[in-house]
C-alpha atoms as a PDB file:
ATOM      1  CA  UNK A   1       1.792  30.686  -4.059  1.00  0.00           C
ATOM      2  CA  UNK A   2       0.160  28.087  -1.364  1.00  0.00           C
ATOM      3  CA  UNK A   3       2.004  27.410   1.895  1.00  0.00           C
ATOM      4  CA  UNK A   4       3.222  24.072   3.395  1.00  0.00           C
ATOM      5  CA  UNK A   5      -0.332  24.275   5.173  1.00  0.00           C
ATOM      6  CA  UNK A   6      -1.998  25.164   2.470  1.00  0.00           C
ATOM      7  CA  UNK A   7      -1.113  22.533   0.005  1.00  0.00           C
ATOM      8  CA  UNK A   8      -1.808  19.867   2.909  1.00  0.00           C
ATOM      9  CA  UNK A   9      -5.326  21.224   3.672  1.00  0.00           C
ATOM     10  CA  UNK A  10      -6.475  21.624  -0.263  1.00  0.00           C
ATOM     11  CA  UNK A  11      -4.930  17.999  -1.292  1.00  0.00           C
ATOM     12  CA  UNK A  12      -7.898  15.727  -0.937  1.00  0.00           C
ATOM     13  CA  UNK A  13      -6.267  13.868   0.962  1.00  0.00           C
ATOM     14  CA  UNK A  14      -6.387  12.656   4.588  1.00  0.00           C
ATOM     15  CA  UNK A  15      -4.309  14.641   6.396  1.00  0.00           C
ATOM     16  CA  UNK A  16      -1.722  11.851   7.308  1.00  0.00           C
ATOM     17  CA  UNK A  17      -1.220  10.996   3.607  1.00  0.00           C
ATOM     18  CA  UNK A  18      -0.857  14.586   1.881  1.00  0.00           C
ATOM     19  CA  UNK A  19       1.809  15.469   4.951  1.00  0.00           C
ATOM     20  CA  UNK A  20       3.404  12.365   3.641  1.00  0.00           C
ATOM     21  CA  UNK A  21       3.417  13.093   0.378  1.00  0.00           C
ATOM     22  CA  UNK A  22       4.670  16.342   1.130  1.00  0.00           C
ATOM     23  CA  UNK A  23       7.536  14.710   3.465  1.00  0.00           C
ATOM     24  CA  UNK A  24       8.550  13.284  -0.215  1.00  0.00           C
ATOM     25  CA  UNK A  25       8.108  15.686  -2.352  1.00  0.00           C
ATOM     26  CA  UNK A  26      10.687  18.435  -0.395  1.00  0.00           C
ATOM     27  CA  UNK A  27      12.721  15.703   0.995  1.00  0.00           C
ATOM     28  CA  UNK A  28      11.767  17.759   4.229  1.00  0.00           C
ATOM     29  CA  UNK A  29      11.432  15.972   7.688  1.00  0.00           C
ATOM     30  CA  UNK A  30       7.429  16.382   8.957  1.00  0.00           C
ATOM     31  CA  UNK A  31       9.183  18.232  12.190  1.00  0.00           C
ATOM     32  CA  UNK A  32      10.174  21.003   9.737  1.00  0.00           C
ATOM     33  CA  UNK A  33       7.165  21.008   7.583  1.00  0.00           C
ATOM     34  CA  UNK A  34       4.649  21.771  10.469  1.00  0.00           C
ATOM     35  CA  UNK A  35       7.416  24.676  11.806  1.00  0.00           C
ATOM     36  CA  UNK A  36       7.591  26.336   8.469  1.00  0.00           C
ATOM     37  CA  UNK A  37       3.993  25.638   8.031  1.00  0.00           C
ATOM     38  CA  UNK A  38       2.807  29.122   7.242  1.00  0.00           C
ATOM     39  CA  UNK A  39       5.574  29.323   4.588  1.00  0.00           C
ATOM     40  CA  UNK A  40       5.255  29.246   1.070  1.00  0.00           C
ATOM     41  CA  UNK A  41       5.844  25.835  -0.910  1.00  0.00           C
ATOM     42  CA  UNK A  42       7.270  27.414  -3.747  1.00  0.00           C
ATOM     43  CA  UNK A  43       6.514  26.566  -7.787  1.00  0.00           C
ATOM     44  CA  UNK A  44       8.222  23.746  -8.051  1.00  0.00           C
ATOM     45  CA  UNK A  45       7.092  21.772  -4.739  1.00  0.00           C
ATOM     46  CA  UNK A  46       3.892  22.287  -5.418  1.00  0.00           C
ATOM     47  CA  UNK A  47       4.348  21.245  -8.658  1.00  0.00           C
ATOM     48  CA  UNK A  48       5.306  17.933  -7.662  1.00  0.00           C
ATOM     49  CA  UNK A  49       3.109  17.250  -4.850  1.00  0.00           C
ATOM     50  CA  UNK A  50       0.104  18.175  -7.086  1.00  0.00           C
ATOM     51  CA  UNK A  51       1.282  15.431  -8.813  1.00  0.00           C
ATOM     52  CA  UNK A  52       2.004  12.809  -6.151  1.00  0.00           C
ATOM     53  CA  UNK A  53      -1.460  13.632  -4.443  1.00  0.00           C
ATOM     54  CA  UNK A  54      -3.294  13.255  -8.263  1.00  0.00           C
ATOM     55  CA  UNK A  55      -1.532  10.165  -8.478  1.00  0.00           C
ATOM     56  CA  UNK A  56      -3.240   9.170  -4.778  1.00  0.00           C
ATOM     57  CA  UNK A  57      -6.588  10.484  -5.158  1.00  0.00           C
ATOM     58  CA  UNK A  58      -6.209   7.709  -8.614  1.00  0.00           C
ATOM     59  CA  UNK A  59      -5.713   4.987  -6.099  1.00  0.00           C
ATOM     60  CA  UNK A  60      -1.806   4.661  -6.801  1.00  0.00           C
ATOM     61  CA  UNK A  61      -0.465   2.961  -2.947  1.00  0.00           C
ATOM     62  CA  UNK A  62       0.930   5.413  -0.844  1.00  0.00           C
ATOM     63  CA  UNK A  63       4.171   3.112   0.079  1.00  0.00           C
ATOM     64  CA  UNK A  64       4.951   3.380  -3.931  1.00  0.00           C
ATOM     65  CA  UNK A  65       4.480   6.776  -4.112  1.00  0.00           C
ATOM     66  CA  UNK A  66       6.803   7.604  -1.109  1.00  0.00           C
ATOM     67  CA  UNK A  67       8.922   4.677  -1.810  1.00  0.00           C
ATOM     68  CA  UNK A  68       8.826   2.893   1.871  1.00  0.00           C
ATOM     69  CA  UNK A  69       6.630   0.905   4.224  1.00  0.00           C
ATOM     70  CA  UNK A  70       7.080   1.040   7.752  1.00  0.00           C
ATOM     71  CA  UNK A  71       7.299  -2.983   9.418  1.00  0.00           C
ATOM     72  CA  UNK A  72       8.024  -3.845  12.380  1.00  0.00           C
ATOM     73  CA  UNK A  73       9.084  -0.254  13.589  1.00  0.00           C
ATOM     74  CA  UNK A  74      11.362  -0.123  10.084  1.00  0.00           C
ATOM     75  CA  UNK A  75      11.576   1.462   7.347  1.00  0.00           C
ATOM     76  CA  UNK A  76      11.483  -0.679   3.589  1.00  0.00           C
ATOM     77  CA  UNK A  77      12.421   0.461   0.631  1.00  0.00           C
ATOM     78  CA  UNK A  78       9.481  -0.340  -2.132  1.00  0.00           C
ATOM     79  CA  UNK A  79       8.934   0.013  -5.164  1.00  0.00           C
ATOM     80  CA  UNK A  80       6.234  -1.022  -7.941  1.00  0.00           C
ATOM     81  CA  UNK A  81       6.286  -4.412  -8.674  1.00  0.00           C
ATOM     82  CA  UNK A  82       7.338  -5.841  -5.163  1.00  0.00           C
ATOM     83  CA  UNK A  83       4.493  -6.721  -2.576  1.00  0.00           C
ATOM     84  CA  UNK A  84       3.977  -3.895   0.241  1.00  0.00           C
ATOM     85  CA  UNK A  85       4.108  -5.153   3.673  1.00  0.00           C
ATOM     86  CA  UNK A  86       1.334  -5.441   6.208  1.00  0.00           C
ATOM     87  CA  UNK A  87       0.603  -5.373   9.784  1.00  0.00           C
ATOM     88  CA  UNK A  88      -0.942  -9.222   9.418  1.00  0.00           C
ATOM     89  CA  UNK A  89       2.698 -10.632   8.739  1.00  0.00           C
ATOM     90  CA  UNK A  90       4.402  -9.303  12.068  1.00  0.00           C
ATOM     91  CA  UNK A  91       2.690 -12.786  13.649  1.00  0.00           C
ATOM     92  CA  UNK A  92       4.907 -14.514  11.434  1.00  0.00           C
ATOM     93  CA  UNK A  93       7.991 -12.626  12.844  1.00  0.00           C
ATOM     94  CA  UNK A  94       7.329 -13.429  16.402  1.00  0.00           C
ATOM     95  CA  UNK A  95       6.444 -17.320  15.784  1.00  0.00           C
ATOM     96  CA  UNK A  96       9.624 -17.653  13.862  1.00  0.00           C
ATOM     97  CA  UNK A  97      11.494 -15.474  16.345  1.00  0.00           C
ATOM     98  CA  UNK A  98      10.094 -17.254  19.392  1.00  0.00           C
ATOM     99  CA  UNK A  99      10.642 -20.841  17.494  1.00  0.00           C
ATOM    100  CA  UNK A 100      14.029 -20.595  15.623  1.00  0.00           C
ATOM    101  CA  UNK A 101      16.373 -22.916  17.924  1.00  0.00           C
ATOM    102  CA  UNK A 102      19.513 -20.517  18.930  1.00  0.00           C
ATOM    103  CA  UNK A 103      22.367 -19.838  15.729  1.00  0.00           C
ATOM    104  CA  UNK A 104      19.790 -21.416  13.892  1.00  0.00           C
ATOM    105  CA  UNK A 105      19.305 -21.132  10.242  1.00  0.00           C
ATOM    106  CA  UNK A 106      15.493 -19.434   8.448  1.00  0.00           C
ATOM    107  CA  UNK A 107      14.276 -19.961   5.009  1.00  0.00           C
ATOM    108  CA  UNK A 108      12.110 -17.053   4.163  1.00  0.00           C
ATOM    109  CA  UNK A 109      10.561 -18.210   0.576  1.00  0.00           C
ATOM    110  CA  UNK A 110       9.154 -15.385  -1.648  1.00  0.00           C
ATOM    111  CA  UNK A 111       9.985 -12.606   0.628  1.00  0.00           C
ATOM    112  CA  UNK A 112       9.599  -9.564  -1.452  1.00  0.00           C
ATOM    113  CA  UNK A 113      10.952  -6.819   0.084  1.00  0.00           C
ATOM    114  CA  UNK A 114      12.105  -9.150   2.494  1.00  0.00           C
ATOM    115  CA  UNK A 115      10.254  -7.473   5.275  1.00  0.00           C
ATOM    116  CA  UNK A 116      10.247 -10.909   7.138  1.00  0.00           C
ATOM    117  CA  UNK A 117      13.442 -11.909   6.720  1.00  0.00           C
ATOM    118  CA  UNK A 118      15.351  -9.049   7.337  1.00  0.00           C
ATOM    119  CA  UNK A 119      13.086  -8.094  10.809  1.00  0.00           C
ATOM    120  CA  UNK A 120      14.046 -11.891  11.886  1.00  0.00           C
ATOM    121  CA  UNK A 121      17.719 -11.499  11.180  1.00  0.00           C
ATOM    122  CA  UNK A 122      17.476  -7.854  13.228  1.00  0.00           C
ATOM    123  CA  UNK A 123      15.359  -9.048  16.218  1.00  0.00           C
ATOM    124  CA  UNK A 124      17.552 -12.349  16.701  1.00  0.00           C
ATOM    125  CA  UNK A 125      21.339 -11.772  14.943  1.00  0.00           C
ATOM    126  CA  UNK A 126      22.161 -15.590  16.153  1.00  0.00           C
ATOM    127  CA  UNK A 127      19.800 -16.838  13.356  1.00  0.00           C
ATOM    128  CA  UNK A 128      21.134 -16.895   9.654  1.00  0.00           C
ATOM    129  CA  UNK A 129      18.502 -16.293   6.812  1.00  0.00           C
ATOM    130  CA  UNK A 130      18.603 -17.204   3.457  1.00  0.00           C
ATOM    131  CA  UNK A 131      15.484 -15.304   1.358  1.00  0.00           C
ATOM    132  CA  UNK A 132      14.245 -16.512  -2.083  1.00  0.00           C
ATOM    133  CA  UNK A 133      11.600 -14.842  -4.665  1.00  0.00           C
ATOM    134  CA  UNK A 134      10.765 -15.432  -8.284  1.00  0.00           C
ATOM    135  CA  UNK A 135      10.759 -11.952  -8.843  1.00  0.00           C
ATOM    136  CA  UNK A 136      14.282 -10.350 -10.156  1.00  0.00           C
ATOM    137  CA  UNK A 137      12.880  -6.621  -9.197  1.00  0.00           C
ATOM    138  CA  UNK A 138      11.977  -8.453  -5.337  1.00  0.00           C
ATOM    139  CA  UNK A 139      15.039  -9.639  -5.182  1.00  0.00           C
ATOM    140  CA  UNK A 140      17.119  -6.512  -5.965  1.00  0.00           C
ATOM    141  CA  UNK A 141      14.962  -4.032  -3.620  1.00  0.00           C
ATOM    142  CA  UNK A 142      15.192  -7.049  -0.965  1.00  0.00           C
ATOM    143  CA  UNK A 143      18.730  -7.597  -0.753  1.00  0.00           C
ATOM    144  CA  UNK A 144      18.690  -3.834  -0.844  1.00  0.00           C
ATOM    145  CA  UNK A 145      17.109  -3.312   2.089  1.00  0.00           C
ATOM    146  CA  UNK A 146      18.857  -6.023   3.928  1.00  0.00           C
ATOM    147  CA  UNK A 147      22.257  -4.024   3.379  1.00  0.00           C
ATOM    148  CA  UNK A 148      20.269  -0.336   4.123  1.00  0.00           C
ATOM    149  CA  UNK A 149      19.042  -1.625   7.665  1.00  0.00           C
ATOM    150  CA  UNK A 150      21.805  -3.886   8.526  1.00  0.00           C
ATOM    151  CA  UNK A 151      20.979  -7.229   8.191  1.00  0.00           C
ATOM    152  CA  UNK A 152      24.326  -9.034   7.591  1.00  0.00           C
ATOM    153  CA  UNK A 153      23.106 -12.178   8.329  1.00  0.00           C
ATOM    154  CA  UNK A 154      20.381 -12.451   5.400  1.00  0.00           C
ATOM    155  CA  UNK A 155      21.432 -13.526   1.716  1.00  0.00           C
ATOM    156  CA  UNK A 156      19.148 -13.160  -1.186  1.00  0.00           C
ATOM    157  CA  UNK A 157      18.656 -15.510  -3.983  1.00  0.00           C
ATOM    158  CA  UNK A 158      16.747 -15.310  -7.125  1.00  0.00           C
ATOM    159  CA  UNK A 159      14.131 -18.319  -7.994  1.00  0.00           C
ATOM    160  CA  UNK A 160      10.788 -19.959  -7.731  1.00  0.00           C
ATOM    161  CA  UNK A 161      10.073 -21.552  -4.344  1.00  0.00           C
ATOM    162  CA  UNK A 162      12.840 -24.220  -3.679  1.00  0.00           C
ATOM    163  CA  UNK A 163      14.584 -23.639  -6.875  1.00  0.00           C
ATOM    164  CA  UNK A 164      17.787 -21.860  -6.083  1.00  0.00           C
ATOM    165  CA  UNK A 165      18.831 -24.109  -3.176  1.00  0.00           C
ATOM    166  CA  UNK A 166      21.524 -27.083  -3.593  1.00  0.00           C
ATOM    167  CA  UNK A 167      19.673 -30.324  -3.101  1.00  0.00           C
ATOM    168  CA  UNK A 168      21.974 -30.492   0.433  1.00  0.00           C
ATOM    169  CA  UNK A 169      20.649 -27.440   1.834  1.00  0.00           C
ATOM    170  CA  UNK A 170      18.240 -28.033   5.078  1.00  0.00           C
ATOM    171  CA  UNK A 171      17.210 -25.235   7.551  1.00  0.00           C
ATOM    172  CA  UNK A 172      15.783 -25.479  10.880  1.00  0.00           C
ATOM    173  CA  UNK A 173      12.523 -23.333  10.034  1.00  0.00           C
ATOM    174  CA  UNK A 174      10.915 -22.165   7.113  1.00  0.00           C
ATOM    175  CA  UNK A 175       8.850 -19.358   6.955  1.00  0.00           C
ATOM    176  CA  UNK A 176       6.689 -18.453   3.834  1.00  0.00           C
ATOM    177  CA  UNK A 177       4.179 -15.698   3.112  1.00  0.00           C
ATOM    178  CA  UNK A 178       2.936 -16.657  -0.401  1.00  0.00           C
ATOM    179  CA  UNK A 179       0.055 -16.007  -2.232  1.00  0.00           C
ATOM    180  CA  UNK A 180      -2.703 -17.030  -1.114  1.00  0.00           C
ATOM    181  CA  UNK A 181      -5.757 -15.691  -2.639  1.00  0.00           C
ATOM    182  CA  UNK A 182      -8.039 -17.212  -5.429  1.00  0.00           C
ATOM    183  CA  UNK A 183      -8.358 -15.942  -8.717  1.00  0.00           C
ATOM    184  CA  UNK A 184     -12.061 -14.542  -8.501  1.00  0.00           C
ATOM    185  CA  UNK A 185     -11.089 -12.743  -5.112  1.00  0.00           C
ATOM    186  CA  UNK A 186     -13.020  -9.487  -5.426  1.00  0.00           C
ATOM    187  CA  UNK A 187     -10.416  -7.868  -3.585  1.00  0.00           C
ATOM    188  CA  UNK A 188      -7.948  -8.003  -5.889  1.00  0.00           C
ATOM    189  CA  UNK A 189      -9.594  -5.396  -7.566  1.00  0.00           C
ATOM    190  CA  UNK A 190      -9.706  -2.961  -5.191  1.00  0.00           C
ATOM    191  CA  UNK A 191      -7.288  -0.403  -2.817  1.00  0.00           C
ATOM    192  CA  UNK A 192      -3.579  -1.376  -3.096  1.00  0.00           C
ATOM    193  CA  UNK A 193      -4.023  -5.130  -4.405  1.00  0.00           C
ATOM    194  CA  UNK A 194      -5.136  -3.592  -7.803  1.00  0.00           C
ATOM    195  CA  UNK A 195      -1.262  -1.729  -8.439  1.00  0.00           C
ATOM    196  CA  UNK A 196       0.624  -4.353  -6.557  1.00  0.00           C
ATOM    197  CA  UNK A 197       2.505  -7.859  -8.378  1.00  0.00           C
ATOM    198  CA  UNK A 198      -0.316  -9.512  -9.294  1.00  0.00           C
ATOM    199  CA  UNK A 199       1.513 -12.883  -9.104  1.00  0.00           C
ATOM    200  CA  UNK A 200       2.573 -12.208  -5.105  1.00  0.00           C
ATOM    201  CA  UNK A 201      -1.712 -12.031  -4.071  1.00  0.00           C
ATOM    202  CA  UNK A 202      -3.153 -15.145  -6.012  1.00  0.00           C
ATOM    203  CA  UNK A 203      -1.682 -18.455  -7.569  1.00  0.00           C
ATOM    204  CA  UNK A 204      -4.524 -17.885  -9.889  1.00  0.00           C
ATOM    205  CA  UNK A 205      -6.400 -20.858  -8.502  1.00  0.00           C
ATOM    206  CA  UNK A 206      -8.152 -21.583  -5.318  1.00  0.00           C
ATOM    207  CA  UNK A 207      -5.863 -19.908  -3.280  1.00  0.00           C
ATOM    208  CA  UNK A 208      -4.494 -22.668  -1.776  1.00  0.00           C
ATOM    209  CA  UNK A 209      -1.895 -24.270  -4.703  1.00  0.00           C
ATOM    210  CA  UNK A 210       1.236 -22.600  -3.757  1.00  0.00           C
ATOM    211  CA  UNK A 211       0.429 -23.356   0.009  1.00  0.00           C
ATOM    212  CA  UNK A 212       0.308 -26.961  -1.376  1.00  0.00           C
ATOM    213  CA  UNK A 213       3.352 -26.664  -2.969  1.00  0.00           C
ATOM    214  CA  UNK A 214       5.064 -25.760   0.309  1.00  0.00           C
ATOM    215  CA  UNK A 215       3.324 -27.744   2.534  1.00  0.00           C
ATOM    216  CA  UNK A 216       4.717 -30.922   0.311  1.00  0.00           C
ATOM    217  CA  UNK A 217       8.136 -29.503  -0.805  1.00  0.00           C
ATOM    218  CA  UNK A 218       9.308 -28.122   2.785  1.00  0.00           C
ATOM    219  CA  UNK A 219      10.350 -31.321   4.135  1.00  0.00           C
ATOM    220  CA  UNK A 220      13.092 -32.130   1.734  1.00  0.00           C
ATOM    221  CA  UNK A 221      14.714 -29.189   3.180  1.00  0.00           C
ATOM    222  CA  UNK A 222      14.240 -29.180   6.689  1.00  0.00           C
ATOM    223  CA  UNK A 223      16.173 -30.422   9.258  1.00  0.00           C
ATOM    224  CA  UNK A 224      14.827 -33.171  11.857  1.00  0.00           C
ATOM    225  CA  UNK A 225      12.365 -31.560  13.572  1.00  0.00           C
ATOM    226  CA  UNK A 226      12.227 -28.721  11.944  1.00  0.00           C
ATOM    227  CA  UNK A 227       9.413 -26.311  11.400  1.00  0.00           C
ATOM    228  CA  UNK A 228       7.396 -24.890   9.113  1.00  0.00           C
ATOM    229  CA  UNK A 229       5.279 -21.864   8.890  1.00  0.00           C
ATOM    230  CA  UNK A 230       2.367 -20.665   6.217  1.00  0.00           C
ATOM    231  CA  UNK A 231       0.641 -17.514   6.373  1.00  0.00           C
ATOM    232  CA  UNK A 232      -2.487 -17.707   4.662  1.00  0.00           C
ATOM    233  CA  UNK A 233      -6.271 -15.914   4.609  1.00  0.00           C
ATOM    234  CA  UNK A 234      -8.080 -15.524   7.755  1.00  0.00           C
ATOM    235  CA  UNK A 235     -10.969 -18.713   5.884  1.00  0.00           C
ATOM    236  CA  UNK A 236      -7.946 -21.179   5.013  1.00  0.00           C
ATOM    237  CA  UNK A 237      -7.147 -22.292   8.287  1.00  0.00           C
ATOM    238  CA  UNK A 238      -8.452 -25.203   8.293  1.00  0.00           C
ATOM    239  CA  UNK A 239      -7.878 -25.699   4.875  1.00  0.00           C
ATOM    240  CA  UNK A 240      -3.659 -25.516   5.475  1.00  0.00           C
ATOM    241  CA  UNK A 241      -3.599 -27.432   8.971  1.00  0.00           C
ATOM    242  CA  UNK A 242      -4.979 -30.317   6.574  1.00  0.00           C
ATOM    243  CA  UNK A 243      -1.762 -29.772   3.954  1.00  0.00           C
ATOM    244  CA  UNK A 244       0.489 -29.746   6.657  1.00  0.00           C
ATOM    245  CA  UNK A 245      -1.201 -33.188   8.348  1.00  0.00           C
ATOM    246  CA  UNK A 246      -1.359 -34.350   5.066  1.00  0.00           C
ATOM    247  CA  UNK A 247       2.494 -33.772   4.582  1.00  0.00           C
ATOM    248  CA  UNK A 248       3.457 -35.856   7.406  1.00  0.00           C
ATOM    249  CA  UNK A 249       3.436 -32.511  10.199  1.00  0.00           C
ATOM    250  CA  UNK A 250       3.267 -32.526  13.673  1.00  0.00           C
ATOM    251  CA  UNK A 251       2.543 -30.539  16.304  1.00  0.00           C
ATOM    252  CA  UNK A 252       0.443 -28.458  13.880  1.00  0.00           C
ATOM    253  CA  UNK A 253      -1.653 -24.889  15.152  1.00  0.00           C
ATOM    254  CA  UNK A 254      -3.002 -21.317  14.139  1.00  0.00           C
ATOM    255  CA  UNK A 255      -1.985 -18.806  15.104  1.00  0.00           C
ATOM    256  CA  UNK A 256      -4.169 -15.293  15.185  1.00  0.00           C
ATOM    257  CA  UNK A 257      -2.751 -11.872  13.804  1.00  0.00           C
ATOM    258  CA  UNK A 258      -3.373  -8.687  15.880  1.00  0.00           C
ATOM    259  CA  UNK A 259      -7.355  -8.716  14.787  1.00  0.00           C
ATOM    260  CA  UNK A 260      -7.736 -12.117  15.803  1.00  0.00           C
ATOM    261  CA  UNK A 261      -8.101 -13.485  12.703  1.00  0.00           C
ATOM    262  CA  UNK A 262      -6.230 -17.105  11.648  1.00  0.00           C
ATOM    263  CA  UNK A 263      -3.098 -15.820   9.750  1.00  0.00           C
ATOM    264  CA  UNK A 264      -0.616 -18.271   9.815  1.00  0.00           C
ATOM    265  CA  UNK A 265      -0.260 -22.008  10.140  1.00  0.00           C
ATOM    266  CA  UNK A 266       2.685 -24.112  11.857  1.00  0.00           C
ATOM    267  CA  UNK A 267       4.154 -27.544  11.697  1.00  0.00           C
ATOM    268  CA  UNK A 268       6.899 -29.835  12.860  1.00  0.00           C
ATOM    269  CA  UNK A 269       8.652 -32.556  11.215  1.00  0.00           C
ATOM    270  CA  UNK A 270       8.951 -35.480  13.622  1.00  0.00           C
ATOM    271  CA  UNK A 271      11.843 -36.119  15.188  1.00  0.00           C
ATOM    272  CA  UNK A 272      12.085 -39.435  13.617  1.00  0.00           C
ATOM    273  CA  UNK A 273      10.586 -40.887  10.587  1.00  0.00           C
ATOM    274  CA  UNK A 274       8.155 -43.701  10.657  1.00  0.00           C
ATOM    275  CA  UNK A 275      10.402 -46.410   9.714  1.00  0.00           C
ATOM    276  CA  UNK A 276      12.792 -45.105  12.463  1.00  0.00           C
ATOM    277  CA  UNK A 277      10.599 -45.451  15.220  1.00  0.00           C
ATOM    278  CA  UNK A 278       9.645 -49.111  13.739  1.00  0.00           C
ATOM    279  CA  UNK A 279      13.651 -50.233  14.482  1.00  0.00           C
END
């Protein structure tokens, strides 16, 4: 029978992946696995890690396998069917932390496991955050791991973009990470993107329609001068900062994620309207 060690080393795997895997698959902590190294697995460990580490080695994401993501220093709970988060989206965090005005109030639309929405509500408990996504299994595993880490502040909805808010509602920032690549993307079929929603990675266009779609809705639910934000591929930047002109923004930048790439896109409803300013 292999050891701890043993079924690491023989897995196929990088290192870091199989030890997770392994984490899993004993419900062990890694501290204890590398202690009791030397020490046989037993039958029916190694039963299921063989398994799990097939199921890698097939291309299956590791995050579904083990059920989590780490974000923002967190743990989320995933599961198939709900977009895994990525390093790229923390720049979204910090704009909205740094921007939200103080007991202000965050839309986070299509939030998935509502990695955004939860880290905002964690970081800066003054803000309340409502979180919306089309997707019932979203939803669920979002709300889910709003109660798990403690996010009291964030309430989950069910719906397409705008849909489940009252026509009264208004917000002082929205925050969106939607999706954003086009149809014939030849990434989406390869690594992760070719297991994960389909319908969270491209709006089966150009890439750009649901951008559009909240570049011209977001006003109607924004307070005066309030803001919103777009992530979108590191090529549409100039593409969105023309939506969000177009859609009567102000104050209107990039911003770069950690590899200095354009990630996300930010505008500000004027104070006053036109007509206001004309009095």
């Amino acid at each position: 029978m292999p050891t701890h060690d043993q079924l690491i080393a023989t897995s196929g795997l990088p290192r870091h992946e199989a030890r997770a895997l392994l984490e899993h698959a004993s419900g062990r902590r890694r501290e204890w696995l590398i202690g009791h190294g030397d020490e046989e697995a037993g039958e029916a460990l190694a039963a299921r890690f063989a398994t799990l580490a097939l199921r890698r080695r097939q291309g299956e994401p590791l995050a579904y396998l083990v059920g989590w993501r780490e974000f923002h220093g967190r743990r989320f709970e995933l599961e198939p069917g709900v977009l895994i988060p990525r390093a790229d989206t923390e720049v979204a965090v910090r704009w909205v932390c740094a921007t939200a005005p103080e007991g202000g109030s965050v839309l986070d639309l299509g939030t998935g496991s509502a990695a955004i929405a939860v880290t905002v509500a964690l970081e800066r408990p003054d803000l309340s955050v409502l979180a919306t996504d089309l997707s019932p299994v979203a939803a669920r595993v979002a709300a889910r791991n709003a109660g798990l880490l403690g996010a009291a502040r964030v309430e989950v909805r069910t719906g397409n973009w705008f849909a489940p808010l009252r026509p009264d509602e208004r917000f002082d920032l929205i925050i969106s990470n939607p999706p954003y690549l086009a149809a014939d993307d030849p990434h989406l079929g390869t690594g992760d993107l070719r297991f994960e929603p389909r319908t969270a990675l491209t709006d089966e266009a150009d890439g750009l329609r649901a951008l559009h779609v909240l570049a011209t809705g977001a006003a109607a639910h924004l307070r005066c001068a309030g803001w919103l934000g777009l992530e979108h591929g590191w090529t549409q930047g100039a593409a969105v900062r023309a939506l969000l002109a177009a859609a009567g923004f102000v104050a209107i930048r990039t911003l770069h994620d950690d590899e200095h790439r354009e990630r996300l896109s930010v505008g500000r409803l004027p104070s006053q309207t036109a007509a206001e300013r004309q009095e």
